[in-house]
Every structure is written in structure tokens, then in C-alpha cells.
Protein backbone atom coordinates (compact mmCIF):
# COMPACT_ATOMS: atom_id res chain seq x y z
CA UNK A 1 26.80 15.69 -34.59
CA UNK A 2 23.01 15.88 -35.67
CA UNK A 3 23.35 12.18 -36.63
CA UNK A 4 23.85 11.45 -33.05
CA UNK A 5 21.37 13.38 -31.79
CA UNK A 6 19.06 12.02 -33.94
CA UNK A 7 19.92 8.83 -32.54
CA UNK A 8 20.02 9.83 -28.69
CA UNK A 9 16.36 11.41 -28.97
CA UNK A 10 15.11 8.18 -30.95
CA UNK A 11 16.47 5.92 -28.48
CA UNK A 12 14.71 8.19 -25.87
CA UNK A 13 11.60 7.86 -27.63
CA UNK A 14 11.52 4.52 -27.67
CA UNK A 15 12.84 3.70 -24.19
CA UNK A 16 9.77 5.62 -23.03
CA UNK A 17 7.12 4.28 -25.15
CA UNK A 18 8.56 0.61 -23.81
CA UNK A 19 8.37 1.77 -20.13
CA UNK A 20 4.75 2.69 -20.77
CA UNK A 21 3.69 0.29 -23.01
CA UNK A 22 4.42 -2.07 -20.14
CA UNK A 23 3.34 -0.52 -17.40
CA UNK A 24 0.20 -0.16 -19.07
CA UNK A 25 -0.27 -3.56 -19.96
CA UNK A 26 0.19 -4.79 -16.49
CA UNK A 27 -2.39 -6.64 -15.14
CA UNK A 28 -1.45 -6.16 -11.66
CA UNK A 29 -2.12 -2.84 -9.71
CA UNK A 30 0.94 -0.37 -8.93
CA UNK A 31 1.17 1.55 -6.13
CA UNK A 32 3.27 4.22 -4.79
CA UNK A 33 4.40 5.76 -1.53
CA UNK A 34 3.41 9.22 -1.02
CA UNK A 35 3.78 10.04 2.85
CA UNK A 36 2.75 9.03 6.07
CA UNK A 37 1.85 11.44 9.12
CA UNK A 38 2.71 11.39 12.42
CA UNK A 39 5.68 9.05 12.83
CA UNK A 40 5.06 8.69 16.33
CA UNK A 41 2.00 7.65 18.44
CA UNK A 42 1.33 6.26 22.07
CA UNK A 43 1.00 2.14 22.47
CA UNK A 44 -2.83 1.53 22.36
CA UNK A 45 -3.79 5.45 22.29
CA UNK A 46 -7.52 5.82 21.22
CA UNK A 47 -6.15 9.37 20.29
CA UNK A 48 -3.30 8.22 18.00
CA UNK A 49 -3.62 7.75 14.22
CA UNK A 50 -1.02 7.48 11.50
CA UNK A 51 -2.40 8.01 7.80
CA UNK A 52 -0.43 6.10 4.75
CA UNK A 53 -0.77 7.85 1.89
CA UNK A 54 -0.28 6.05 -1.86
CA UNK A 55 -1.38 6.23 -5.53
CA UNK A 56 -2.67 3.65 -6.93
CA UNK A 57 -3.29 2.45 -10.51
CA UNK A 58 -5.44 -0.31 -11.80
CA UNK A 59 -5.15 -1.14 -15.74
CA UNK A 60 -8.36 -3.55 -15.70
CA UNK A 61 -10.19 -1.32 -13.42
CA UNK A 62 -11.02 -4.05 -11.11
CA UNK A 63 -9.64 -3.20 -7.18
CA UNK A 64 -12.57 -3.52 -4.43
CA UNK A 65 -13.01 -6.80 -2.99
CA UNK A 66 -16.65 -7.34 -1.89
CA UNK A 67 -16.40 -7.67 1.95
CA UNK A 68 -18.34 -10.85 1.56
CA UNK A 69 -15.90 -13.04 0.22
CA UNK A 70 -13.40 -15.44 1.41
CA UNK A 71 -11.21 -14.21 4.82
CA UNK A 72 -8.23 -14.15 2.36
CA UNK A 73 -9.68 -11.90 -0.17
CA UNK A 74 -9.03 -8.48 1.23
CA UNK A 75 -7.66 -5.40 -0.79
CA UNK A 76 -4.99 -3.85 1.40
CA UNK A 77 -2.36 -6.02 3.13
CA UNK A 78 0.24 -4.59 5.76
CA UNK A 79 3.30 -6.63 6.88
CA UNK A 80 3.94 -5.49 10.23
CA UNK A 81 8.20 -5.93 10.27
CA UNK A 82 7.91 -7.15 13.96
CA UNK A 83 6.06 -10.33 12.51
CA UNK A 84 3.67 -12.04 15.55
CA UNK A 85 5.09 -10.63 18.32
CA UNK A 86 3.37 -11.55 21.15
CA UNK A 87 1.39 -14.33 22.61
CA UNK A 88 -2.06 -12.71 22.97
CA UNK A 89 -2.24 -11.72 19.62
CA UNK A 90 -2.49 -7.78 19.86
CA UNK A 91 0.35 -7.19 17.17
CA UNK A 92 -0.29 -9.58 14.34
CA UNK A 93 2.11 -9.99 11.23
CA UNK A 94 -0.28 -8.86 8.39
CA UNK A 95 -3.07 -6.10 8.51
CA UNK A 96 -6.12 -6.60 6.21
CA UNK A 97 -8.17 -4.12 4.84
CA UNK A 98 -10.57 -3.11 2.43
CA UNK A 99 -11.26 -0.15 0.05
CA UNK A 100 -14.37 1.46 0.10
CA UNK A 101 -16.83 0.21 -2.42
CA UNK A 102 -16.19 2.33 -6.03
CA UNK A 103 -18.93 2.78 -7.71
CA UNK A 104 -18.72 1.45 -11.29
CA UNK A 105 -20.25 4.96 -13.01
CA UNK A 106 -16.98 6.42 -11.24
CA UNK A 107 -14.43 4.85 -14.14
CA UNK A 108 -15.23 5.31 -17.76
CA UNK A 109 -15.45 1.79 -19.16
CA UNK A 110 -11.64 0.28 -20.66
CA UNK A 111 -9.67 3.02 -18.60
CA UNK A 112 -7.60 2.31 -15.82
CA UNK A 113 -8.54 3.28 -12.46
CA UNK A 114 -6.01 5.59 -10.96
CA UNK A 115 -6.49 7.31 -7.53
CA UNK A 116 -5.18 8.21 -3.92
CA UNK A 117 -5.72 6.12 -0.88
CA UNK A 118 -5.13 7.22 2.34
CA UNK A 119 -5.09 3.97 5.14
CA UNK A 120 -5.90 5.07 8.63
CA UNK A 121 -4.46 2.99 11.21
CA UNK A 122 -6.00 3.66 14.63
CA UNK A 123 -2.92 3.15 17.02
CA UNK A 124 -5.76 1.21 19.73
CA UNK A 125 -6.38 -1.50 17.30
CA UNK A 126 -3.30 -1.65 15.40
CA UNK A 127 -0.41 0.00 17.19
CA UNK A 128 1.11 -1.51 20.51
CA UNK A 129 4.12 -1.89 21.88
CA UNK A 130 5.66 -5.93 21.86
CA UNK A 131 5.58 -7.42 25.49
CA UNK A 132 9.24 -8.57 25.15
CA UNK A 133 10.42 -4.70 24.57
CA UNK A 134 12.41 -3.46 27.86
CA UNK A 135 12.42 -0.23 25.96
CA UNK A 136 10.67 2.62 26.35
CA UNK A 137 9.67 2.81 22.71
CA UNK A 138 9.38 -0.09 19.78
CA UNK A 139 9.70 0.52 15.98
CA UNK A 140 7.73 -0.77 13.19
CA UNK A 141 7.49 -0.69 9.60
CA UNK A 142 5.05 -2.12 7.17
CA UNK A 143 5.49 -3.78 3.67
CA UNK A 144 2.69 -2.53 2.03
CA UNK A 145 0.84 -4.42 -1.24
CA UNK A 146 -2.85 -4.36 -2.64
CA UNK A 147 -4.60 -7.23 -4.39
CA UNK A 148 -7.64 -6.66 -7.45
CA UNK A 149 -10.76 -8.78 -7.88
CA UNK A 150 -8.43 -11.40 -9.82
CA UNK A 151 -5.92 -11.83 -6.95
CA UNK A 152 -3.44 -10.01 -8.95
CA UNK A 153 -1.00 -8.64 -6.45
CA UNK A 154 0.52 -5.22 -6.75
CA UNK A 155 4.22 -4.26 -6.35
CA UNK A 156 5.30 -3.52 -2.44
CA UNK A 157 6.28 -0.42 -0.92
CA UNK A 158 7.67 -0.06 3.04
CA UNK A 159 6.55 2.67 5.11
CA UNK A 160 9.29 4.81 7.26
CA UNK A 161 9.33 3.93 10.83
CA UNK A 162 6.94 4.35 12.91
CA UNK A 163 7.33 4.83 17.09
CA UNK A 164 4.92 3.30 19.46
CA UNK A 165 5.42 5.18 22.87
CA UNK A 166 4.87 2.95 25.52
């Protein structure tokens, strides 16, 4: 019986030495769904906002896109599941965003950066409802993914649903 578990808690050990070992040697960040508040906000409000939480963790240290670069090389991308859904381009199929610039004093040199970000997304630029909905409400999710300064893209996570009151 002690032969077994001996076995069973080595096998344990090493299952979870592999499962970090690999995470950590990941060049791409990983993120994490943590919540998202309110599920519900009025087409176009200027007094609507829902907040997407998430962890993030960055082995290499290197997320934050300077805002100079190329159109394509933002930090935070958002699939809106409705793809382009109308014709005057109010509700595209991809948000872009940026983080804030991180100081480099604020992550001790060969550690990963690990943090919270919270996305705001202000339902009068973001958040309508499609033309082509005859109902009274339409529903969207978004596919959620970051990208580091070497274009290394991050696992995906989707967001509940989220309401847009007409």
C-alpha cells in the first residue's frame, strides 16, 4: 500500500512541475477571465459601461505596445461575435486597444510580469444595437486575446453575453 502511494504522490509531483515548467516557459502571454459587470447596457448610452476583468501573465516581461507603431500593433484585441454588422461601420468585428504604458522600474528584471487588467468599454463608442435587429434587444460576446512587443499572441477567453437595449 505505501508502495503505491509513493508512486501516486511522485507522479503528482511531477505532473505539476511539467504543468509549470511549461507554462513558465511560454513565450506567449496567458490570460484569464475574471468577471465582467453590468451585463446589460442601453445601445449608444454615454452612461453605460461594462468593465472586463482578466489576469494576465507575461514570462518575458514585454506587453505594452508603444501607441506609435504600426495600426496592427495594438495590445488588446476584442472579437465582437456579431462580426461587421452594419453598413456604417458603428459595430466593427475586432476592438483594439492598448495598455497603459508600464513603467520598466515596475518589474524586477528576468521576472514575469503578472497583473490585473480591467478593459472599459464605453457602450457610446463600442456598444450598439445591429440595424438589421427587429428586436428589442441584441446580444454580443467577445473573444478576447492580447499580443506582447514580439507579436506573440496570448490564449483567448469569451466574455458572457452582453445586452444592448435598444
Amino acid at each position: 500500500m505505501r508502495g503505491y502511494l509513493a508512486i501516486l504522490a511522485l507522479t503528482l509531483l511531477i505532473a505539476a512541475s511539467s504543468c509549470s515548467k511549461n507554462n513558465s516557459d511560454s513565450k506567449a502571454p496567458q490570460i484569464a477571465f475574471i468577471g465582467m459587470q453590468p451585463n446589460t447596457v442601453r445601445s449608444g448610452s454615454g452612461e453605460d459601461t461594462v468593465f472586463i476583468a482578466f489576469n494576465i501573465t507575461d514570462a518575458n516581461a514585454d506587453i505594452g505596445n508603444p501607441q506609435t507603431q504600426a495600426p496592427d500593433s495594438f495590445d488588446i484585441y476584442l472579437i465582437d461575435s456579431r462580426g461587421a454588422a452594419d453598413t456604417t461601420n458603428i459595430v466593427t468585428d475586432t476592438i483594439k486597444l492598448y495598455f497603459p504604458e508600464i513603467p520598466g522600474e515596475a518589474v524586477p528584471p528576468g521576472k514575469p510580469l503578472e497583473g490585473m487588467s480591467m478593459i472599459s468599454l464605453l457602450a457610446a463608442k463600442y456598444l450598439y444595437s445591429r440595424e438589421d435587429s427587429l428586436r428589442t434587444r441584441d446580444t454580443v460576446r467577445f473573444e478576447v486575446f492580447v499580443k506582447d512587443k514580439a507579436m506573440n499572441v496570448s490564449n483567448r477567453f469569451t466574455t458572457p453575453d452582453i445586452y444592448i437595449e435598444r
